[in-house]
ModelCIF file with pLDDT and N, C-alpha, C, O atoms, coordinates in Angstrom:
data_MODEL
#
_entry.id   MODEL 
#
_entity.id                         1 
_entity.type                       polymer 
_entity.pdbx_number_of_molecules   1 
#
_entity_poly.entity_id                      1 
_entity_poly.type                           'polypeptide(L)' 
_entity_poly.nstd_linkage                   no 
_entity_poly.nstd_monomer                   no 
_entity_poly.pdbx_seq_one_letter_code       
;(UNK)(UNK)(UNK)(UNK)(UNK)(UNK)(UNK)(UNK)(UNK)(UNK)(UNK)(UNK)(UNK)(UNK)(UNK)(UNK)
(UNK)(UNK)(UNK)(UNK)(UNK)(UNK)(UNK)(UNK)(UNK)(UNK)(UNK)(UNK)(UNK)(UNK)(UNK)(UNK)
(UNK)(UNK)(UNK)(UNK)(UNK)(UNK)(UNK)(UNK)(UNK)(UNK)(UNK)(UNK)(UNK)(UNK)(UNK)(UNK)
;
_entity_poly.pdbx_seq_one_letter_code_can   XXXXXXXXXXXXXXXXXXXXXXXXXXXXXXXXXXXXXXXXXXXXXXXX 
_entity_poly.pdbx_strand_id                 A 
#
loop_
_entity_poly_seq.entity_id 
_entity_poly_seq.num 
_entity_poly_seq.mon_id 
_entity_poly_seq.hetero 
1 1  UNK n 
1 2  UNK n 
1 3  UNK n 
1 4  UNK n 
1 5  UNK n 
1 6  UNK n 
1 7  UNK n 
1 8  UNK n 
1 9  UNK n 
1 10 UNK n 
1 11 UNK n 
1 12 UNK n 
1 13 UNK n 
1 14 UNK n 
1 15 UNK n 
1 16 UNK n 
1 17 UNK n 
1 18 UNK n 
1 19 UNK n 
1 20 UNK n 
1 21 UNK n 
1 22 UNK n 
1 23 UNK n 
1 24 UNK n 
1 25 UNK n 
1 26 UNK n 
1 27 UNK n 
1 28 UNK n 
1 29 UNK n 
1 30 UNK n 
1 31 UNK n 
1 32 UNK n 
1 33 UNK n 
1 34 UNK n 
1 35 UNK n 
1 36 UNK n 
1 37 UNK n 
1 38 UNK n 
1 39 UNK n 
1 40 UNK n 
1 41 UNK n 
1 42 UNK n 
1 43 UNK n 
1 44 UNK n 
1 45 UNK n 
1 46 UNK n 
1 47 UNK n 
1 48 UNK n 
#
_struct_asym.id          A 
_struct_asym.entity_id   1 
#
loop_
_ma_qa_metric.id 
_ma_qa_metric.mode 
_ma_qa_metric.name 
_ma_qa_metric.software_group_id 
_ma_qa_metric.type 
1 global pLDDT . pLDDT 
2 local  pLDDT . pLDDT 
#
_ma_qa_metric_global.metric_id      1 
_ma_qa_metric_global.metric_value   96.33 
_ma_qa_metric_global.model_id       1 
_ma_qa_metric_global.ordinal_id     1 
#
loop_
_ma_qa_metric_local.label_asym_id 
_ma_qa_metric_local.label_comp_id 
_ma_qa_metric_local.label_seq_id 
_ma_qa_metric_local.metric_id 
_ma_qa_metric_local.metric_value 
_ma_qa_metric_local.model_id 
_ma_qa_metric_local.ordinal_id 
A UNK 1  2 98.00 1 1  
A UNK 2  2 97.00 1 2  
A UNK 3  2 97.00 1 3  
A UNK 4  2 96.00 1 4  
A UNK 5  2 96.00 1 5  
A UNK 6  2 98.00 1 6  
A UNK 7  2 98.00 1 7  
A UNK 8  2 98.00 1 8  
A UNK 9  2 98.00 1 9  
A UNK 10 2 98.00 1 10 
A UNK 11 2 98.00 1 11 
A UNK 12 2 98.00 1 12 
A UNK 13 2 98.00 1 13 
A UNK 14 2 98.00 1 14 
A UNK 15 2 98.00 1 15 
A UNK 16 2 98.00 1 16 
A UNK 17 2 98.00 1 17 
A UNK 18 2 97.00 1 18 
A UNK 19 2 98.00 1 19 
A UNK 20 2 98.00 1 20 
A UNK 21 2 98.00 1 21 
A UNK 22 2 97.00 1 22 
A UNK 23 2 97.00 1 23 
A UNK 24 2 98.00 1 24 
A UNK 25 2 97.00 1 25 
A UNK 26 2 96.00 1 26 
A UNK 27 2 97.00 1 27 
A UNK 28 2 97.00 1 28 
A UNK 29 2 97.00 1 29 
A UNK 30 2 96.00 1 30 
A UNK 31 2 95.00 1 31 
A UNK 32 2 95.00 1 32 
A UNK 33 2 95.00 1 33 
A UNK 34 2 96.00 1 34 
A UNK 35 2 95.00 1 35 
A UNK 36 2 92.00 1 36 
A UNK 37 2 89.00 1 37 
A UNK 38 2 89.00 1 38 
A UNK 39 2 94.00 1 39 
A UNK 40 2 94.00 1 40 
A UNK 41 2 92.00 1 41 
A UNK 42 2 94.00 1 42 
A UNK 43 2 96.00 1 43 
A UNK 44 2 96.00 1 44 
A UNK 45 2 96.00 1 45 
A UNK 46 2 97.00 1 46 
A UNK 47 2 98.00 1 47 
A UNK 48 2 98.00 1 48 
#
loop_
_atom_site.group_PDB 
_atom_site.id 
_atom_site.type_symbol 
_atom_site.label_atom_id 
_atom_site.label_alt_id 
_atom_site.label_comp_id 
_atom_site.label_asym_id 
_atom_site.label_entity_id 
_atom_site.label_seq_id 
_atom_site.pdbx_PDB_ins_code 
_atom_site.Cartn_x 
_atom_site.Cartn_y 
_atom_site.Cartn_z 
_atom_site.occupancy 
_atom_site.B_iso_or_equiv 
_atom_site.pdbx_formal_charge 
_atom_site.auth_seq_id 
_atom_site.auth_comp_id 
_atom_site.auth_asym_id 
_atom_site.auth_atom_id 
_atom_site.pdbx_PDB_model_num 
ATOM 1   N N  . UNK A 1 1  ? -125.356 -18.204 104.172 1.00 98.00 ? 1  UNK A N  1 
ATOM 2   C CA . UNK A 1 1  ? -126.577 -19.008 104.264 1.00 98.00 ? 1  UNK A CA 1 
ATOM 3   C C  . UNK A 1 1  ? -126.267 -20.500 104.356 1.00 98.00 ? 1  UNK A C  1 
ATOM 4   O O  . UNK A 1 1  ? -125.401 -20.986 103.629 1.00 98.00 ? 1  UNK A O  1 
ATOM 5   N N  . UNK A 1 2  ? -126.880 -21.164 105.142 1.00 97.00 ? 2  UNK A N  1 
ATOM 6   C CA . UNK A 1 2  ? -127.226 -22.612 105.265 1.00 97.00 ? 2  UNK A CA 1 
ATOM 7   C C  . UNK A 1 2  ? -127.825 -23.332 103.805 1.00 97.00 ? 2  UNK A C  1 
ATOM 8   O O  . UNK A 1 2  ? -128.851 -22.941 103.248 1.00 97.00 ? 2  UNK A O  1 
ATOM 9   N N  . UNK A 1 3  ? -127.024 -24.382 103.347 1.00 97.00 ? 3  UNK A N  1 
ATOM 10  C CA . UNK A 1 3  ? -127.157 -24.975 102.039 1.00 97.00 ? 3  UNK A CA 1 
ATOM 11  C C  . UNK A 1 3  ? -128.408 -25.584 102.014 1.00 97.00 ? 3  UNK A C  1 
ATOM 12  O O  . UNK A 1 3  ? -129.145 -25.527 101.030 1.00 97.00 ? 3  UNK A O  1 
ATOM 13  N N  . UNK A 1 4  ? -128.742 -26.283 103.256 1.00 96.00 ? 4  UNK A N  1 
ATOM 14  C CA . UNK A 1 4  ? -129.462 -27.492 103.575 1.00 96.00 ? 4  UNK A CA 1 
ATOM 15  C C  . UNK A 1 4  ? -130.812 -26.819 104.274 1.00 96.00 ? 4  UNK A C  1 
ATOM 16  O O  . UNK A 1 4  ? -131.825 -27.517 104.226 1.00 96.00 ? 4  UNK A O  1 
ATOM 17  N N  . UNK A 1 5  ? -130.902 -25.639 104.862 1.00 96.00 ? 5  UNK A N  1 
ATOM 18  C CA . UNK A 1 5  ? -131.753 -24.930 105.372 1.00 96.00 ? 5  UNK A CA 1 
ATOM 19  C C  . UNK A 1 5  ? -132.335 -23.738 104.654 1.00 96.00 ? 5  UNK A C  1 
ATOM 20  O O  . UNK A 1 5  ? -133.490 -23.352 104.836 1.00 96.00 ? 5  UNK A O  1 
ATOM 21  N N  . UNK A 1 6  ? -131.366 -23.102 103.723 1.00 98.00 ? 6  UNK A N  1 
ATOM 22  C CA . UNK A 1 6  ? -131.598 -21.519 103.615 1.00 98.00 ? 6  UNK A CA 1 
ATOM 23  C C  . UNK A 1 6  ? -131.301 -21.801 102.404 1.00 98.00 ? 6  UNK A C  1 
ATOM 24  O O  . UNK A 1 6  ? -131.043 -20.777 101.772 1.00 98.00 ? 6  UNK A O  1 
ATOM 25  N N  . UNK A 1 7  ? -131.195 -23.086 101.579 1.00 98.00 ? 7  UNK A N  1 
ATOM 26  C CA . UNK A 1 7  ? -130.991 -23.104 100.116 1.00 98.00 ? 7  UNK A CA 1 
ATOM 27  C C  . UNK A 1 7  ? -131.450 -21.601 99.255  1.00 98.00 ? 7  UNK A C  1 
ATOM 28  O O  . UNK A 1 7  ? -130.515 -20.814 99.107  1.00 98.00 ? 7  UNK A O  1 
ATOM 29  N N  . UNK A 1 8  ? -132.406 -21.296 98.857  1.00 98.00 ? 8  UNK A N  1 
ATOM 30  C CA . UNK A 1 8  ? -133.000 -20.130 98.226  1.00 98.00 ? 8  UNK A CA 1 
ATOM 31  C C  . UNK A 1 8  ? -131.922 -19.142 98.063  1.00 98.00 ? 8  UNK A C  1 
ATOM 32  O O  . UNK A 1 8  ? -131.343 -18.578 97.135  1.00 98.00 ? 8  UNK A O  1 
ATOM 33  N N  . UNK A 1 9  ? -131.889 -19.169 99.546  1.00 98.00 ? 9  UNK A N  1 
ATOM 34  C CA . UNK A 1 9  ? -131.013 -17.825 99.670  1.00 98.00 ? 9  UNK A CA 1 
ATOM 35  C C  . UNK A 1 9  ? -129.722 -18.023 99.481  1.00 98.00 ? 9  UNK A C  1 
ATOM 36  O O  . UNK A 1 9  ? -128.932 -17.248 98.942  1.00 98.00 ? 9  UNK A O  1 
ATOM 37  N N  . UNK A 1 10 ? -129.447 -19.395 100.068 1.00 98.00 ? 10 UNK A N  1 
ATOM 38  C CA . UNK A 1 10 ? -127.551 -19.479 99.484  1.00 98.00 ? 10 UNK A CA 1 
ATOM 39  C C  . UNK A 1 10 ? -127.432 -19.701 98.219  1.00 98.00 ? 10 UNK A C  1 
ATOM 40  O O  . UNK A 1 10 ? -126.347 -19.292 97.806  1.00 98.00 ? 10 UNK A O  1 
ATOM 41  N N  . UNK A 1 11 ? -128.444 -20.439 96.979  1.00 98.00 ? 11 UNK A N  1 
ATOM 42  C CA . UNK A 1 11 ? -128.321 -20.233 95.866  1.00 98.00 ? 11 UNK A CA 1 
ATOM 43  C C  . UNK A 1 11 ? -128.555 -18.866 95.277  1.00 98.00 ? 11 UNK A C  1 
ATOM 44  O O  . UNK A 1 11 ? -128.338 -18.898 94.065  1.00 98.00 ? 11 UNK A O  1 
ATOM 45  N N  . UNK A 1 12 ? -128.804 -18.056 95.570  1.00 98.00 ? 12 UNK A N  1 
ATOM 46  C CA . UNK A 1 12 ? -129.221 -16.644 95.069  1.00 98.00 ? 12 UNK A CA 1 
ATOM 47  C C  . UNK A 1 12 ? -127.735 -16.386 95.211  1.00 98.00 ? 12 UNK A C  1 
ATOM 48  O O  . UNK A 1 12 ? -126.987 -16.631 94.264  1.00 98.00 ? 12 UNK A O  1 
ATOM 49  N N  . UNK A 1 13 ? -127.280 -15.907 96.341  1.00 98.00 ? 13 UNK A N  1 
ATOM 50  C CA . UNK A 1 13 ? -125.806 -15.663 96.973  1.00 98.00 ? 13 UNK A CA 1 
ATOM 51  C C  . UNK A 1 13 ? -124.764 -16.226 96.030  1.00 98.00 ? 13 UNK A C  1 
ATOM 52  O O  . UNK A 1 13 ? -123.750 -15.638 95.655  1.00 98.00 ? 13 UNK A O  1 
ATOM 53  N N  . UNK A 1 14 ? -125.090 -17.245 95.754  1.00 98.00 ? 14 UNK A N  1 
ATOM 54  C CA . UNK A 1 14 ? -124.051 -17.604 95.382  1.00 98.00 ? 14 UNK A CA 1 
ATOM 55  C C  . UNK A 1 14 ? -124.115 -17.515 93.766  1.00 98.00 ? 14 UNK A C  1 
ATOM 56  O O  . UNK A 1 14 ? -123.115 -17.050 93.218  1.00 98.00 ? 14 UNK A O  1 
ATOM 57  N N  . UNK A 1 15 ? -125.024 -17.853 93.090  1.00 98.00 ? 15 UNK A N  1 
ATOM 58  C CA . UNK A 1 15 ? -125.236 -16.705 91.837  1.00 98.00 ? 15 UNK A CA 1 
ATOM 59  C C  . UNK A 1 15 ? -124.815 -15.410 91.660  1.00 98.00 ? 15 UNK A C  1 
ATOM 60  O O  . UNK A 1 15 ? -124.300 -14.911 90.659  1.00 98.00 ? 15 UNK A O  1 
ATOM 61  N N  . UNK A 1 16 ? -125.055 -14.955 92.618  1.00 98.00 ? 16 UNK A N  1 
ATOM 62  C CA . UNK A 1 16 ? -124.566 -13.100 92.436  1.00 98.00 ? 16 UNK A CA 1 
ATOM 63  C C  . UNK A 1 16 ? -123.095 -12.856 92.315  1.00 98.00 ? 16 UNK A C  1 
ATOM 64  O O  . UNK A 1 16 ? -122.585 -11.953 91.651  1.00 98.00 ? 16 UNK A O  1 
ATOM 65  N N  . UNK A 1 17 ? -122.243 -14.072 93.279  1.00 98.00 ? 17 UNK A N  1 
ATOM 66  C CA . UNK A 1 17 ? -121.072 -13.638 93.475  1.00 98.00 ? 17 UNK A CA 1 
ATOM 67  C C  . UNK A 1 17 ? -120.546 -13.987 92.059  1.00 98.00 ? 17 UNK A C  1 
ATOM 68  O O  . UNK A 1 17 ? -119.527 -13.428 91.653  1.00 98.00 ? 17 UNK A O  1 
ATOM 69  N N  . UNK A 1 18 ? -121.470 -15.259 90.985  1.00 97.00 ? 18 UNK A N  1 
ATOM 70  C CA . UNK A 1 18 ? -120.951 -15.390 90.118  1.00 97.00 ? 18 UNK A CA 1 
ATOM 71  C C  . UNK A 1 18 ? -119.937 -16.865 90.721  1.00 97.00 ? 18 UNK A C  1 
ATOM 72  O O  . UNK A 1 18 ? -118.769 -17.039 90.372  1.00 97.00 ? 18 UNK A O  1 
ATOM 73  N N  . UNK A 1 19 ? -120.501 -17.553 91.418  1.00 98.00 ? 19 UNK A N  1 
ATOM 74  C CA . UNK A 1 19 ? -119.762 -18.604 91.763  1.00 98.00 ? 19 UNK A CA 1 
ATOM 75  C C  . UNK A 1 19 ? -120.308 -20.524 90.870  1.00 98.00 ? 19 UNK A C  1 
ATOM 76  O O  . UNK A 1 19 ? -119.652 -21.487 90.474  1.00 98.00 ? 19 UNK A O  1 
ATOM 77  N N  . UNK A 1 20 ? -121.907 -20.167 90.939  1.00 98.00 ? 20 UNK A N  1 
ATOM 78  C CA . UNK A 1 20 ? -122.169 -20.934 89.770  1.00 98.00 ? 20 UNK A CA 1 
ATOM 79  C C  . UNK A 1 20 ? -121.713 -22.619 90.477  1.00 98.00 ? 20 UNK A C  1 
ATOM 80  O O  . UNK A 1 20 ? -121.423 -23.629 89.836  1.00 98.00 ? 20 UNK A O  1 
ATOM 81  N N  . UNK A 1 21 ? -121.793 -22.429 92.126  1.00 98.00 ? 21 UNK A N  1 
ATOM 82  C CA . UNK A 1 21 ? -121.233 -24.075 92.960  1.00 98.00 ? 21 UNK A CA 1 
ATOM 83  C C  . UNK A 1 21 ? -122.127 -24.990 92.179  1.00 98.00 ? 21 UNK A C  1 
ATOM 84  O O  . UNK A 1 21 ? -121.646 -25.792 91.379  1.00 98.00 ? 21 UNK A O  1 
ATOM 85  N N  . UNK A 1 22 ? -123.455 -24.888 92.398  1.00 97.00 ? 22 UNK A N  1 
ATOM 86  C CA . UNK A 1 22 ? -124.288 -26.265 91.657  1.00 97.00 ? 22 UNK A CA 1 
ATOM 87  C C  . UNK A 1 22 ? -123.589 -26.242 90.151  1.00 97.00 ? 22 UNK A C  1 
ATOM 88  O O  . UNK A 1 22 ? -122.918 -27.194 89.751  1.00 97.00 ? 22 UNK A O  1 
ATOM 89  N N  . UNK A 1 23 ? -123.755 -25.396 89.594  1.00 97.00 ? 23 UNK A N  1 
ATOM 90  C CA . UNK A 1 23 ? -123.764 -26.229 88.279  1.00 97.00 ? 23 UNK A CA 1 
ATOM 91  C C  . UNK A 1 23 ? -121.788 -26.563 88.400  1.00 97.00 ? 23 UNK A C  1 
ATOM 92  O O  . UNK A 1 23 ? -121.525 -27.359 87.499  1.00 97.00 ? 23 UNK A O  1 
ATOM 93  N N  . UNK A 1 24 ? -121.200 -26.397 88.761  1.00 98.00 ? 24 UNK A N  1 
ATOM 94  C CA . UNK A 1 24 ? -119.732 -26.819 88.921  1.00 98.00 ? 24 UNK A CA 1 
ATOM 95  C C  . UNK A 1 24 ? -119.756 -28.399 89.798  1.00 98.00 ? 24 UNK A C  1 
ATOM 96  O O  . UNK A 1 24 ? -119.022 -29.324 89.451  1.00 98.00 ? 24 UNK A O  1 
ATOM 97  N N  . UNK A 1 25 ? -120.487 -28.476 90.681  1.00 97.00 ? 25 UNK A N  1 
ATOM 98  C CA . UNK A 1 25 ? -120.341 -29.550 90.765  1.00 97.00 ? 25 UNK A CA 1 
ATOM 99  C C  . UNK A 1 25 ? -121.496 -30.882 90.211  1.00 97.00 ? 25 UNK A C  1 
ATOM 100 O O  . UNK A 1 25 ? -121.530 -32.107 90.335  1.00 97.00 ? 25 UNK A O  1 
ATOM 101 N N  . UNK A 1 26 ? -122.063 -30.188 89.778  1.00 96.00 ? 26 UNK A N  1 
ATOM 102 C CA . UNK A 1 26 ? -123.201 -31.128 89.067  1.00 96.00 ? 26 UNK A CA 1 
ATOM 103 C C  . UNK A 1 26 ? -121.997 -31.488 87.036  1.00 96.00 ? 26 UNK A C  1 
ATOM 104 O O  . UNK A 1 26 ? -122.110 -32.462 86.293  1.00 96.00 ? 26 UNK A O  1 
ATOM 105 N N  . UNK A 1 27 ? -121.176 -30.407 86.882  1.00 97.00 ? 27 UNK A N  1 
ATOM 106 C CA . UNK A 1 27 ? -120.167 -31.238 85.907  1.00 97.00 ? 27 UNK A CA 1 
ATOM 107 C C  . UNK A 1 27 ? -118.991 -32.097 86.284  1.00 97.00 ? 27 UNK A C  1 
ATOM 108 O O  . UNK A 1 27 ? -118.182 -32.421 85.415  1.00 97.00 ? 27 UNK A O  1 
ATOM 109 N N  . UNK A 1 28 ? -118.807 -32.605 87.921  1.00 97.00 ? 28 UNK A N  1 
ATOM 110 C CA . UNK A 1 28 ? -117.853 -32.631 88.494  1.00 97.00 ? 28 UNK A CA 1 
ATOM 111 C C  . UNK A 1 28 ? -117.986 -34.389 88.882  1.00 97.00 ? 28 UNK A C  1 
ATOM 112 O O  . UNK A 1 28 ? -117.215 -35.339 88.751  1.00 97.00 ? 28 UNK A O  1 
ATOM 113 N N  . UNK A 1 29 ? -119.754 -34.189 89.558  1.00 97.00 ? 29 UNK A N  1 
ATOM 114 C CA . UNK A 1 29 ? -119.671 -35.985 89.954  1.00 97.00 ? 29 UNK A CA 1 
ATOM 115 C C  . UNK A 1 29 ? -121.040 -36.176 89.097  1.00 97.00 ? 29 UNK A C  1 
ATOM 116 O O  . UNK A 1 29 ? -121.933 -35.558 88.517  1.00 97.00 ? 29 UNK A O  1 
ATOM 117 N N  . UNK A 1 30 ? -120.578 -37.442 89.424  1.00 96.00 ? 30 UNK A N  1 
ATOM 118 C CA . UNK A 1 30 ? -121.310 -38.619 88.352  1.00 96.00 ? 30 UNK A CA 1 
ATOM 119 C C  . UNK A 1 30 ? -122.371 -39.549 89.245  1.00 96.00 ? 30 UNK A C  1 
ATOM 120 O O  . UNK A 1 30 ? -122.195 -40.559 89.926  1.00 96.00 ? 30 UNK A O  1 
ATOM 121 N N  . UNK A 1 31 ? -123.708 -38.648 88.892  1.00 95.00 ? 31 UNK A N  1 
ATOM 122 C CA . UNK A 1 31 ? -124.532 -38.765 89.660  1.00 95.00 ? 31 UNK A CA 1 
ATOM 123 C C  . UNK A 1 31 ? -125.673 -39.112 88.529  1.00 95.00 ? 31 UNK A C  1 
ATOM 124 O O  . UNK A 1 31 ? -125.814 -38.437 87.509  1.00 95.00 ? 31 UNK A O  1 
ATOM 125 N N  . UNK A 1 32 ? -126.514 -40.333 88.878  1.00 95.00 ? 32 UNK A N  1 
ATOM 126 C CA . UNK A 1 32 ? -127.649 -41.072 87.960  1.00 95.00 ? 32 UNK A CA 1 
ATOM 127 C C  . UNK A 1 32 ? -129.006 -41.496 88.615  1.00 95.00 ? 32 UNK A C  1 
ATOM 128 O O  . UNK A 1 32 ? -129.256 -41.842 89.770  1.00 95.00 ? 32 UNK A O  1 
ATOM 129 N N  . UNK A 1 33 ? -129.579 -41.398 87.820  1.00 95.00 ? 33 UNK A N  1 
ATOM 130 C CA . UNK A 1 33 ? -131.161 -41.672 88.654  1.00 95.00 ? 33 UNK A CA 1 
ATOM 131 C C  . UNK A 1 33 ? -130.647 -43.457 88.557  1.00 95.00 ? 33 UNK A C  1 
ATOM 132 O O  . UNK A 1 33 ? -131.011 -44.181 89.483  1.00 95.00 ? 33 UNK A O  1 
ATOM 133 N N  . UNK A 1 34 ? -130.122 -43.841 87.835  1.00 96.00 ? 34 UNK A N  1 
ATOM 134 C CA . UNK A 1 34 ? -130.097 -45.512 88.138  1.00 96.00 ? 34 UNK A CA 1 
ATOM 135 C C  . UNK A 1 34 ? -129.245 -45.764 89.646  1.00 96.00 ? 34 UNK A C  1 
ATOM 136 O O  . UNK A 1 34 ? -129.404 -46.912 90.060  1.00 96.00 ? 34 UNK A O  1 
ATOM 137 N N  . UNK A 1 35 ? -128.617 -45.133 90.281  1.00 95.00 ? 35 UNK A N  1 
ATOM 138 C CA . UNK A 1 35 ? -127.779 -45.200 91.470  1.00 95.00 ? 35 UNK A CA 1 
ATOM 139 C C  . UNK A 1 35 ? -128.762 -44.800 92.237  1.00 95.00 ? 35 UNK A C  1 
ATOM 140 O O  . UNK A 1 35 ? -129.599 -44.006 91.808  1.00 95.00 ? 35 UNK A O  1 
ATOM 141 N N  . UNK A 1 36 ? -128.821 -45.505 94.018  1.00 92.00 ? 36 UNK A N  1 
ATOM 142 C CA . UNK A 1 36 ? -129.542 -45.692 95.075  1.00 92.00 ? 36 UNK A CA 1 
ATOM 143 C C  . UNK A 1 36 ? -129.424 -43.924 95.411  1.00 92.00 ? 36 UNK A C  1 
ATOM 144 O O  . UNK A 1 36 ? -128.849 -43.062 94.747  1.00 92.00 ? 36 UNK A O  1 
ATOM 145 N N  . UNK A 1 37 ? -130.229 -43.791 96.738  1.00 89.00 ? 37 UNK A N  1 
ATOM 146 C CA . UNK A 1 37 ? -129.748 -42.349 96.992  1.00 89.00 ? 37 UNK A CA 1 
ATOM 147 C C  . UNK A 1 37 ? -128.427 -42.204 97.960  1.00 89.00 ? 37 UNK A C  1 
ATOM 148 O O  . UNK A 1 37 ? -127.904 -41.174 98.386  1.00 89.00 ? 37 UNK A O  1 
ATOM 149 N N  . UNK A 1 38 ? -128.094 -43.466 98.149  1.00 89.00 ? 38 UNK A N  1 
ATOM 150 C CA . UNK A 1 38 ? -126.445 -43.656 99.249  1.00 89.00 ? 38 UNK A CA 1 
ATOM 151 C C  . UNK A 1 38 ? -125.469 -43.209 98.038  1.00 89.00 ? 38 UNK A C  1 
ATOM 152 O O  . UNK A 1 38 ? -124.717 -42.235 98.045  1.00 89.00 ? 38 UNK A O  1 
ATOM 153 N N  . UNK A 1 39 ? -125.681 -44.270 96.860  1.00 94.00 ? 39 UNK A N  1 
ATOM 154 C CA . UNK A 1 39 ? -124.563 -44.104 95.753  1.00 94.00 ? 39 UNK A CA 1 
ATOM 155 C C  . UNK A 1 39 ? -124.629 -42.653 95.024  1.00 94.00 ? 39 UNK A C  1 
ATOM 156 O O  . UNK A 1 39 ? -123.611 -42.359 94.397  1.00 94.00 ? 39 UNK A O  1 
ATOM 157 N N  . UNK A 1 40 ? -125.498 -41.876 95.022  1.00 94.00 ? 40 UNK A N  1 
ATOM 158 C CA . UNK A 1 40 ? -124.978 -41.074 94.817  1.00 94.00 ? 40 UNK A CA 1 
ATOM 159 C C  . UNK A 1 40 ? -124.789 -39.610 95.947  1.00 94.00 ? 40 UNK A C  1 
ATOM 160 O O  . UNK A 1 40 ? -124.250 -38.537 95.675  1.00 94.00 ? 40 UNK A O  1 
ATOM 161 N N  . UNK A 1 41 ? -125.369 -39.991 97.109  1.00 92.00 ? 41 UNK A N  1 
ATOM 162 C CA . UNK A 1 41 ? -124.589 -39.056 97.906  1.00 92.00 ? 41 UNK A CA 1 
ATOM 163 C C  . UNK A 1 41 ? -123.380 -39.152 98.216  1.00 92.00 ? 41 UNK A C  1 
ATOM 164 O O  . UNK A 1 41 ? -122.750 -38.206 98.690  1.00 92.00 ? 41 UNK A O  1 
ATOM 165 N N  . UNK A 1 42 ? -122.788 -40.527 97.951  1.00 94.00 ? 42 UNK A N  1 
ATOM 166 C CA . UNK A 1 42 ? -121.148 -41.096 98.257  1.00 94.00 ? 42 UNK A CA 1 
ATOM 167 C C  . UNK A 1 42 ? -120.404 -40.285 96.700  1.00 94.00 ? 42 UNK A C  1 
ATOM 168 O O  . UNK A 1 42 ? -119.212 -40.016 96.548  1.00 94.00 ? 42 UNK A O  1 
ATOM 169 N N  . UNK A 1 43 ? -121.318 -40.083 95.891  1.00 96.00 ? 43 UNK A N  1 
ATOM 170 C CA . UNK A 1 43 ? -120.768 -39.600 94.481  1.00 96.00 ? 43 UNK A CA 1 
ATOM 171 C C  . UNK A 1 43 ? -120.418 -38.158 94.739  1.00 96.00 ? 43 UNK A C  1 
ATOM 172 O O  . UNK A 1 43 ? -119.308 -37.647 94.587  1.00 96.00 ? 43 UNK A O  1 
ATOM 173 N N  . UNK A 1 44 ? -121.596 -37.536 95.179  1.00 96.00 ? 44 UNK A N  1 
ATOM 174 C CA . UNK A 1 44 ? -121.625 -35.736 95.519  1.00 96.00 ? 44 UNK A CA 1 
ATOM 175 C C  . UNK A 1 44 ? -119.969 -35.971 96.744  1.00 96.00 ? 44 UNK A C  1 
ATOM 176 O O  . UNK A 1 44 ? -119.013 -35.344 96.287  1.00 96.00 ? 44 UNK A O  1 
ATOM 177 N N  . UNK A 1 45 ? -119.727 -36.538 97.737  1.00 96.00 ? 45 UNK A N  1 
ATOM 178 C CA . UNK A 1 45 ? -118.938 -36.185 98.658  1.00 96.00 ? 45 UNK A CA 1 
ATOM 179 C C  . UNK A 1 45 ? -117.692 -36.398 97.841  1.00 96.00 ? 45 UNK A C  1 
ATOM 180 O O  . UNK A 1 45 ? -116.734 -35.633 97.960  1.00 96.00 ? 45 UNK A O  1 
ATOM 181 N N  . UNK A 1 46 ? -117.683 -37.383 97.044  1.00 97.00 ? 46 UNK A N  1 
ATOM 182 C CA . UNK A 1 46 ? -116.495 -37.385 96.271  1.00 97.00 ? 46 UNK A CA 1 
ATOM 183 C C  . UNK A 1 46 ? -116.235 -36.324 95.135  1.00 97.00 ? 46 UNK A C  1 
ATOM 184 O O  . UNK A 1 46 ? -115.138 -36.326 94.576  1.00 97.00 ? 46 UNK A O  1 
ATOM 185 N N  . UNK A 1 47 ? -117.034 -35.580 94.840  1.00 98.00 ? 47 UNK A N  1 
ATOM 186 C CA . UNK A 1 47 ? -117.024 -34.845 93.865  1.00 98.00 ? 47 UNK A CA 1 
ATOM 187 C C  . UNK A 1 47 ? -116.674 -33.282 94.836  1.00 98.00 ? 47 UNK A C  1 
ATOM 188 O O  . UNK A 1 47 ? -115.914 -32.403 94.429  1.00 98.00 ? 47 UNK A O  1 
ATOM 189 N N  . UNK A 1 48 ? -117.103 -33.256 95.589  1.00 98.00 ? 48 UNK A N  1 
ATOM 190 C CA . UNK A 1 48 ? -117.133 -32.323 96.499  1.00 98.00 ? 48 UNK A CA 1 
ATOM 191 C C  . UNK A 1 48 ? -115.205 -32.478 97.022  1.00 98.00 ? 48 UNK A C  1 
ATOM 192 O O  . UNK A 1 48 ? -114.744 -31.750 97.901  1.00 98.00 ? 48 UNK A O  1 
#
């Protein structure tokens, strides 16, 4: 599934397999509501 399109379904998917990507990378980068939405998409790619 498409992350950006088919979210639902690639988060389901990817739950099942037991892969758990969001919450792994949501402990990974350092992402704040005080940061613009550039600074922290530059945060997610680095974390990524």
């Amino acid at each position: 599934y498409d992350p950006f399109e088919q979210f639902t379904s690639w988060f389901l998917f990817d739950v099942e397999k037991g892969y758990d990507t969001c919450s792994y990378l949501g402990r990974i980068a350092k992402t704040s509501d005080q940061f613009s939405e550039e600074e922290n998409n530059e945060e997610t790619e680095r974390a990524i």
